[in-house]
C-alpha atoms as a PDB file:
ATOM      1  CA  UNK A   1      38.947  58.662-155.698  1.00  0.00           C
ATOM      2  CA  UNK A   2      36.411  58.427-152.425  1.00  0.00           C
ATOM      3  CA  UNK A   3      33.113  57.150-153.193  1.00  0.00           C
ATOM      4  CA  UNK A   4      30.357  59.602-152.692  1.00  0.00           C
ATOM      5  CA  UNK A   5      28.185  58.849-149.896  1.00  0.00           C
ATOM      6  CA  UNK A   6      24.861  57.532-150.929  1.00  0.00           C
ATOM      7  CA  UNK A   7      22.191  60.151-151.342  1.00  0.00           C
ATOM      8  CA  UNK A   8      20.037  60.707-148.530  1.00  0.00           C
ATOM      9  CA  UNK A   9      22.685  59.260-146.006  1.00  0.00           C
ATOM     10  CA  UNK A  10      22.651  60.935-142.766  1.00  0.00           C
ATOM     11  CA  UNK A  11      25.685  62.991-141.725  1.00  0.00           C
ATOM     12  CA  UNK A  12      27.923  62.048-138.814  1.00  0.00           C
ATOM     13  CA  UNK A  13      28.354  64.696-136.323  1.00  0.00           C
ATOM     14  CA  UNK A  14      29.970  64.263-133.264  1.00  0.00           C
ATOM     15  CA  UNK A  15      28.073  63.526-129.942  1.00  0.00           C
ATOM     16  CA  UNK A  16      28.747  67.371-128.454  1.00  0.00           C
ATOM     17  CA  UNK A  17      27.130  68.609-132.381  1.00  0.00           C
ATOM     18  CA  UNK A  18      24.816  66.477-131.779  1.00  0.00           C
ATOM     19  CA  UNK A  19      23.398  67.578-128.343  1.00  0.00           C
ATOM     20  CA  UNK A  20      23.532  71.301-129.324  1.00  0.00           C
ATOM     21  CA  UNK A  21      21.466  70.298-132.201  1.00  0.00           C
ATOM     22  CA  UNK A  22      19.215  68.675-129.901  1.00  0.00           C
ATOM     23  CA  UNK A  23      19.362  71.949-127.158  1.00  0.00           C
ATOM     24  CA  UNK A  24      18.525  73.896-130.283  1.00  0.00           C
ATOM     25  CA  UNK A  25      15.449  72.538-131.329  1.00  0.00           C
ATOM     26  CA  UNK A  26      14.455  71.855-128.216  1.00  0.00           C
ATOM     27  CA  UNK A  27      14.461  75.690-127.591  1.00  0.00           C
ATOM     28  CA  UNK A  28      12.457  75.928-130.197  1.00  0.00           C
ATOM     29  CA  UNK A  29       9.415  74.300-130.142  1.00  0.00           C
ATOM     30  CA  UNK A  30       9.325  74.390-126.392  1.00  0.00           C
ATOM     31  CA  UNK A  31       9.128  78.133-126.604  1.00  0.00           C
ATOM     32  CA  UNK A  32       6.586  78.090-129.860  1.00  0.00           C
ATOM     33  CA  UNK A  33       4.724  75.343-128.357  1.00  0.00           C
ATOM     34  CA  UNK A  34       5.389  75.462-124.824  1.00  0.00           C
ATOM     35  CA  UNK A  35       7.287  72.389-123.046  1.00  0.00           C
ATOM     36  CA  UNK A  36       3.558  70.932-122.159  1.00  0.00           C
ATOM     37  CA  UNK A  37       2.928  70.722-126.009  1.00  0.00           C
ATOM     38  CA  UNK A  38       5.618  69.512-127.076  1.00  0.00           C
ATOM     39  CA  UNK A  39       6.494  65.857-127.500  1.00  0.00           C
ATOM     40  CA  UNK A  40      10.073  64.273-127.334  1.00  0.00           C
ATOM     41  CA  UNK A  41       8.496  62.560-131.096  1.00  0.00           C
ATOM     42  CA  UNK A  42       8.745  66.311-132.798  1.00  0.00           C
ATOM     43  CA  UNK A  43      11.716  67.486-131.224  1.00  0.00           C
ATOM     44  CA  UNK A  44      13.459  64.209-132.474  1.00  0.00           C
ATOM     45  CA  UNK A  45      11.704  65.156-135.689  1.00  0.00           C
ATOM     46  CA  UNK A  46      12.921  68.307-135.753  1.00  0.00           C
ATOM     47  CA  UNK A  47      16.804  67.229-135.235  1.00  0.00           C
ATOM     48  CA  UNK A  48      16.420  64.323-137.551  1.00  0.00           C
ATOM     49  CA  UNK A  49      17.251  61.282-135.143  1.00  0.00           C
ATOM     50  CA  UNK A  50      14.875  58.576-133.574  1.00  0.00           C
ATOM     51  CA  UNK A  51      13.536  59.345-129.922  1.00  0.00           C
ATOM     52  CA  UNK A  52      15.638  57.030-128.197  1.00  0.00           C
ATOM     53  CA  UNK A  53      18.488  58.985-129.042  1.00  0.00           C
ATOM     54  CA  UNK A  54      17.155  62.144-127.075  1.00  0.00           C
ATOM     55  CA  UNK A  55      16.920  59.662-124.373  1.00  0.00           C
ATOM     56  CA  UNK A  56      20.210  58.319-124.271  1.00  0.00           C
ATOM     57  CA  UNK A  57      21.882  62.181-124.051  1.00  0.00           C
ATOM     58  CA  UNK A  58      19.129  63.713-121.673  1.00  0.00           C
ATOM     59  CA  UNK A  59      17.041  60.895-119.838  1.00  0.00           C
ATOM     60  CA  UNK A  60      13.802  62.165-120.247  1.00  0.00           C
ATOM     61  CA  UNK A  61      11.773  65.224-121.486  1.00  0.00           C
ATOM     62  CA  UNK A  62      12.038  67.370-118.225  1.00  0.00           C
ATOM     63  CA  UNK A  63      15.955  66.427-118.406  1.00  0.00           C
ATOM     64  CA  UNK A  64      15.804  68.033-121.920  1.00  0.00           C
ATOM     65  CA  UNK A  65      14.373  71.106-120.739  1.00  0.00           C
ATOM     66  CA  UNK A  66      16.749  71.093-117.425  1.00  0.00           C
ATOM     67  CA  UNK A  67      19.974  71.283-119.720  1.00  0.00           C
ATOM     68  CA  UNK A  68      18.733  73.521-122.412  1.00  0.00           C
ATOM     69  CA  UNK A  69      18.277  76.305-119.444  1.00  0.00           C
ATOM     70  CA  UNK A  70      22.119  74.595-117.989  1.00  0.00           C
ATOM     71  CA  UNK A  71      23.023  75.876-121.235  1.00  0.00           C
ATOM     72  CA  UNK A  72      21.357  79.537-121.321  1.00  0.00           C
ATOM     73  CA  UNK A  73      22.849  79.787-117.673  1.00  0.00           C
ATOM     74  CA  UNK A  74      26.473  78.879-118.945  1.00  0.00           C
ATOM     75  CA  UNK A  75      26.048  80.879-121.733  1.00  0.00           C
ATOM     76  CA  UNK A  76      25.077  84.223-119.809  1.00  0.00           C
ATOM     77  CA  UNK A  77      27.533  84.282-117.069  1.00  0.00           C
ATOM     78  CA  UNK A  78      30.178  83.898-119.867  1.00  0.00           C
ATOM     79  CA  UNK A  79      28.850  86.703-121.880  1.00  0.00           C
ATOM     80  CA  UNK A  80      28.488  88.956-118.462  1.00  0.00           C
ATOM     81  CA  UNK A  81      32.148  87.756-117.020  1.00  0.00           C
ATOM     82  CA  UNK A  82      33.600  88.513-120.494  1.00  0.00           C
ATOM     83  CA  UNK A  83      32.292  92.037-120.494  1.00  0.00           C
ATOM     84  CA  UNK A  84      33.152  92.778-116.994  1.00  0.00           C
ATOM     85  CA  UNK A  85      36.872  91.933-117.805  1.00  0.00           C
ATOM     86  CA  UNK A  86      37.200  94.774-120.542  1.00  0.00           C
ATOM     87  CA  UNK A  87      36.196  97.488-117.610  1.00  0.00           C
ATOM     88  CA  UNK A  88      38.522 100.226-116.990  1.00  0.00           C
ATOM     89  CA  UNK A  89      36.771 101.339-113.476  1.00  0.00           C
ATOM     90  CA  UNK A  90      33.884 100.338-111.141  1.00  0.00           C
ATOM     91  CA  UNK A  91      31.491 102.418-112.844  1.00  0.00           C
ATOM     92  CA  UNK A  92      31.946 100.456-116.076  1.00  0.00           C
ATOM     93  CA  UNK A  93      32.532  97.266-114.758  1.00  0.00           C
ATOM     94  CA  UNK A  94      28.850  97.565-113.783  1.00  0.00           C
ATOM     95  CA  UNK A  95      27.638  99.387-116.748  1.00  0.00           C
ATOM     96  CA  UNK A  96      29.380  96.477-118.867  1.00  0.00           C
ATOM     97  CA  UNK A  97      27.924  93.817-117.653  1.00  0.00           C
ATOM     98  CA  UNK A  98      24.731  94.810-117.150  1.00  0.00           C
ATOM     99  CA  UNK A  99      24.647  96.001-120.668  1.00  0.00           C
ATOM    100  CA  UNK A 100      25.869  92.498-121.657  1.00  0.00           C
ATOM    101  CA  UNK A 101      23.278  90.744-119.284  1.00  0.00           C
ATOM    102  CA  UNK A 102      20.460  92.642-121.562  1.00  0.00           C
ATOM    103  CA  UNK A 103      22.575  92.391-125.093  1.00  0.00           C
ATOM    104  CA  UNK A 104      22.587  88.159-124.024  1.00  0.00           C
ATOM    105  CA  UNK A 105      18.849  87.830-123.483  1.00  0.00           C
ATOM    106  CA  UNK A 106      17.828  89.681-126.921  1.00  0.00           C
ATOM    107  CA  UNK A 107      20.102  87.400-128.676  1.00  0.00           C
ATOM    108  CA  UNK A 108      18.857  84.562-127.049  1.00  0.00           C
ATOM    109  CA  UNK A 109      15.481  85.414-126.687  1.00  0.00           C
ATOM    110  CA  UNK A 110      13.891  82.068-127.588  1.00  0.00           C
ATOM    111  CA  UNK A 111      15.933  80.354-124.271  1.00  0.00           C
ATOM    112  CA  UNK A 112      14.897  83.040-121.869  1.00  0.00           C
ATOM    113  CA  UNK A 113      11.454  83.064-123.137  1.00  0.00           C
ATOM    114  CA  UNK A 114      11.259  79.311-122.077  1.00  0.00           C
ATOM    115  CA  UNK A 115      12.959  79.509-118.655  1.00  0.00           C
ATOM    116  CA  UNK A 116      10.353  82.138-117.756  1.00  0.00           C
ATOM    117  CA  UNK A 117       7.814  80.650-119.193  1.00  0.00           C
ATOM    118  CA  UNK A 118       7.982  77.277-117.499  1.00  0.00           C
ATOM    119  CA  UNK A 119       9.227  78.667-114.335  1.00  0.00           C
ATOM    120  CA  UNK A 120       6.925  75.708-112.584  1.00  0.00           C
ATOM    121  CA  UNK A 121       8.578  73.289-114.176  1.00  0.00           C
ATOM    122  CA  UNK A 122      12.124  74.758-113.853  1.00  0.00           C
ATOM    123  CA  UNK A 123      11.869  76.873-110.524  1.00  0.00           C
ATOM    124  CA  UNK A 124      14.782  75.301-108.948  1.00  0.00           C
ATOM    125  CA  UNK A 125      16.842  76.290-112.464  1.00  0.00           C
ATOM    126  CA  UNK A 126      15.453  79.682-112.598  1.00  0.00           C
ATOM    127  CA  UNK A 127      16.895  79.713-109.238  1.00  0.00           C
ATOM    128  CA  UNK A 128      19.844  78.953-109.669  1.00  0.00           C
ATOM    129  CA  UNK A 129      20.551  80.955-112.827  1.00  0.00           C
ATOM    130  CA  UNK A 130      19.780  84.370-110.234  1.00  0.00           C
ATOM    131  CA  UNK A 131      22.149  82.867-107.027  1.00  0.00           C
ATOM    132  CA  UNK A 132      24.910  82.639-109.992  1.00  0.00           C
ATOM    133  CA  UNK A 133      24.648  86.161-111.191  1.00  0.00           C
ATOM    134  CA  UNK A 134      24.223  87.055-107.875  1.00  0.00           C
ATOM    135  CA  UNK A 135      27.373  85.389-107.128  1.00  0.00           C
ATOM    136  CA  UNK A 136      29.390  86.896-109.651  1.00  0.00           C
ATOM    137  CA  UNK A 137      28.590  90.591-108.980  1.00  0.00           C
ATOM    138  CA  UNK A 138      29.346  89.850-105.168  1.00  0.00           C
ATOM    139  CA  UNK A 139      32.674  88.545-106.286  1.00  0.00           C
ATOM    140  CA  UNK A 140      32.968  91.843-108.803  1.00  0.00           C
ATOM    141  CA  UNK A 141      32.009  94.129-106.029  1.00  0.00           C
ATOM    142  CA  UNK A 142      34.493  92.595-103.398  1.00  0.00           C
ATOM    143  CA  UNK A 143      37.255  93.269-106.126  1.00  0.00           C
ATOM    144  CA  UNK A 144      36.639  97.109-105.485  1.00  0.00           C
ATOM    145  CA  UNK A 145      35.654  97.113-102.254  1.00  0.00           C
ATOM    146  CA  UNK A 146      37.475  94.353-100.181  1.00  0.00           C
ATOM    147  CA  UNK A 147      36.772  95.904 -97.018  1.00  0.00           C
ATOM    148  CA  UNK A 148      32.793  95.999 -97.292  1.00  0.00           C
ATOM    149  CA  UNK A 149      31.499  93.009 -95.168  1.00  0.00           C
ATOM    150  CA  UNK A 150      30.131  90.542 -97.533  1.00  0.00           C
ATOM    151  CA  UNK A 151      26.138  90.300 -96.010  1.00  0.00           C
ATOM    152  CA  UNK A 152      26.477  93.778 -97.777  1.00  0.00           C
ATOM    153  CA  UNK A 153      28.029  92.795-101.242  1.00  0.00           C
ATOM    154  CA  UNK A 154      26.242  90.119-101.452  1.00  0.00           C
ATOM    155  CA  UNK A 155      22.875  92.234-100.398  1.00  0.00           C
ATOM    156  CA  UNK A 156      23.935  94.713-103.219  1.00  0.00           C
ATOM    157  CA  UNK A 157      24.023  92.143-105.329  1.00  0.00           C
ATOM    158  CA  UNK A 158      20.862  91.101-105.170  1.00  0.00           C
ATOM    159  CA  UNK A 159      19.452  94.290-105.737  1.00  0.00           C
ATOM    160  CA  UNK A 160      20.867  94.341-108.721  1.00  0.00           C
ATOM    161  CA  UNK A 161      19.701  90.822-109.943  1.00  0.00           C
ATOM    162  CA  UNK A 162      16.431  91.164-109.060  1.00  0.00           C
ATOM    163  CA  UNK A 163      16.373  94.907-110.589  1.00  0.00           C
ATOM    164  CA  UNK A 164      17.931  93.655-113.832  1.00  0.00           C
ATOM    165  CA  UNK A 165      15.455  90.920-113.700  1.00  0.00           C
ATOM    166  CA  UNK A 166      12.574  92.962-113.299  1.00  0.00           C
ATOM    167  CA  UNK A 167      13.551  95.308-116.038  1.00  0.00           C
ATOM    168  CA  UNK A 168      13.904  92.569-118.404  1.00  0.00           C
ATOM    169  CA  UNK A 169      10.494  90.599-117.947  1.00  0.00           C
ATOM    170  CA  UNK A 170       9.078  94.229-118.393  1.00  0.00           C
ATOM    171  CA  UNK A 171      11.009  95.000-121.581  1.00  0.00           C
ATOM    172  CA  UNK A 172       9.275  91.854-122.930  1.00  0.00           C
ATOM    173  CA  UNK A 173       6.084  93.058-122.665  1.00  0.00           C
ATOM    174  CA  UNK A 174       3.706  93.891-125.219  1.00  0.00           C
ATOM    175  CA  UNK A 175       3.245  97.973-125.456  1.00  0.00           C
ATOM    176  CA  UNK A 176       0.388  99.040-123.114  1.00  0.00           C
ATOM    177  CA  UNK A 177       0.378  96.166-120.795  1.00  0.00           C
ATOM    178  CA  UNK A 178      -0.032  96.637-117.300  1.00  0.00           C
ATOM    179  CA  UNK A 179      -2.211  99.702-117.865  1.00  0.00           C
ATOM    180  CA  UNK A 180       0.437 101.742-119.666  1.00  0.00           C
ATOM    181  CA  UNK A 181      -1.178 104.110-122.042  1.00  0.00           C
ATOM    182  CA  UNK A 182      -1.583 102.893-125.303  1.00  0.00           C
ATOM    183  CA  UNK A 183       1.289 106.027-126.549  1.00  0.00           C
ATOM    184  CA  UNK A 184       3.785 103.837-123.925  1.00  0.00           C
ATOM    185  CA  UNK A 185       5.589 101.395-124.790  1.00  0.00           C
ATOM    186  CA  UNK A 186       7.760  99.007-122.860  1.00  0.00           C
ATOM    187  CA  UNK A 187      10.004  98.251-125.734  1.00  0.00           C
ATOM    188  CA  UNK A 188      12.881  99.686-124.857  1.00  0.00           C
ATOM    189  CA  UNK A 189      16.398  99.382-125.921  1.00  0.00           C
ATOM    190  CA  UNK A 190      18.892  97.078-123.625  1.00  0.00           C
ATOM    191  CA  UNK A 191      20.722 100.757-123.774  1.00  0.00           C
ATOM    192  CA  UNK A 192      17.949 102.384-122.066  1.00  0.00           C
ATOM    193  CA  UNK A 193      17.237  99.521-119.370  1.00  0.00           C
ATOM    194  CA  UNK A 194      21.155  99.553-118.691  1.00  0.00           C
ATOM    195  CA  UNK A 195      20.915 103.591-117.843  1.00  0.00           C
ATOM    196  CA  UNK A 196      17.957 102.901-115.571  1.00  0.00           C
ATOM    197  CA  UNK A 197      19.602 100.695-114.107  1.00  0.00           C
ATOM    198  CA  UNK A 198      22.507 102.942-113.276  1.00  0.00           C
ATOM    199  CA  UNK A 199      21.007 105.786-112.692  1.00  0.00           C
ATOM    200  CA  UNK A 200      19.393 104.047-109.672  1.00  0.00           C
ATOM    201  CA  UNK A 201      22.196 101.441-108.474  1.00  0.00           C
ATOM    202  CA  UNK A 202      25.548 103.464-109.042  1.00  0.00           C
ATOM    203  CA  UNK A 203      23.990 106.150-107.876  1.00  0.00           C
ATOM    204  CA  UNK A 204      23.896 105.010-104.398  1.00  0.00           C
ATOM    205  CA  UNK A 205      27.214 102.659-104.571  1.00  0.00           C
ATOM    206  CA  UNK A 206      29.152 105.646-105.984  1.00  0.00           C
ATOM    207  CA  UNK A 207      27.666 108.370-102.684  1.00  0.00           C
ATOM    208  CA  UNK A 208      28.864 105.823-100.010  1.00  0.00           C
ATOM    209  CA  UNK A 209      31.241 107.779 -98.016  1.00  0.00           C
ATOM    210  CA  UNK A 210      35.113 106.417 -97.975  1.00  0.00           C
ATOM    211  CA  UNK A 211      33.718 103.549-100.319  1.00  0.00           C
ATOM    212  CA  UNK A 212      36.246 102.433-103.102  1.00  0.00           C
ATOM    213  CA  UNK A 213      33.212 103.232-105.539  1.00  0.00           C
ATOM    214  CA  UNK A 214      34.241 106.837-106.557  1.00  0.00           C
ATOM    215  CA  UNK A 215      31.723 109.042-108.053  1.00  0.00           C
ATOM    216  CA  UNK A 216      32.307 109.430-112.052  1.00  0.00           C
END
């Protein structure tokens, strides 16, 4: 029979477990703490491996924080591109993914949190995660309209980014921020940012005359 391994013995995990264990607790106490609180010592810690290791997958703290937002950015344009795919028509293709775009950041709230949160330290990141969503809508929107020139998909586009963006750093608000009555609440549902969004965006994408955006 195998021999039990000795108690206390650390587990083997392979090195791609092993960095996703890192990402993940790097997440964490970088949004509880913030990344300028946090040491490489308690992240380490935190995963159960010496600091050197950290080192040898990421090169240093700031490359820590550089791929856990590689990560979130990965992560989001598959959630968005696989919810895209199950559209049946224009209109849904951008319902869908902007639905998905909001459903993504609630369940990965901690990751977001960070990016915007050390958006100093990771401006050129944050950047890039908004030209790659921008990127992708441009590339839905020339699917259904191939003959719009693409300074004007990939100006739509944008408008959608940064409105999606907007609507999400205000859903994570605290109620009655920004001198909202204390009755209002910017807690809404990613639902309820989705239909603002389309209410304002598909609205005028859907009234372009001879576009291949037909109204619903």
């Amino acid at each position: 029979m195998p021999s039990s391994p000795p108690a206390g013995a650390r587990r083997r995990v392979s090195r791609s477990q092993r960095e996703r264990d890192i990402l993940d607790a790097a997440v964490d106490l970088f949004s509880e703490h913030g990344y300028g609180h946090s040491s490489m010592d308690t992240v380490a810690e935190r995963v159960g491996v010496t600091k050197p290791v950290l080192y040898t997958h990421f090169g240093s703290k700031e490359g820590l924080l550089l791929a856990c937002i590689s990560r979130a950015r990965s992560e989001l344009l598959e959630a968005t591109t696989a919810a895209a795919a199950a559209a049946s028509t224009p209109e849904d293709m951008l319902r869908r993914g902007t639905r998905a775009f909001f459903d993504h950041l609630d369940a990965r709230a901690p990751d977001w949190k960070l990016l915007y949160a050390e958006a100093g330290v990771a401006a050129d990141a944050l950047e890039e995660v908004r030209a790659q969503q921008t990127d992708f809508i441009a590339t839905l929107l020339r699917a259904q309209s191939p003959d719009t020139d693409d300074a004007r998909l990939t100006g739509w586009a944008q408008v959608i980014v940064g409105a999606c963006e907007r609507l999400a750093v205000w859903r994570g608000q605290e109620p009655a921020r920004g001198g909202l009555p204390e009755r209002e609440s910017t807690q809404v549902s990613s639902e309820q940012a989705t239909e603002y969004l389309m209410e304002m965006v598909w609205t005028g994408l859907a009234g372009r005359d001879g576009g291949q955006f037909p109204p619903p």
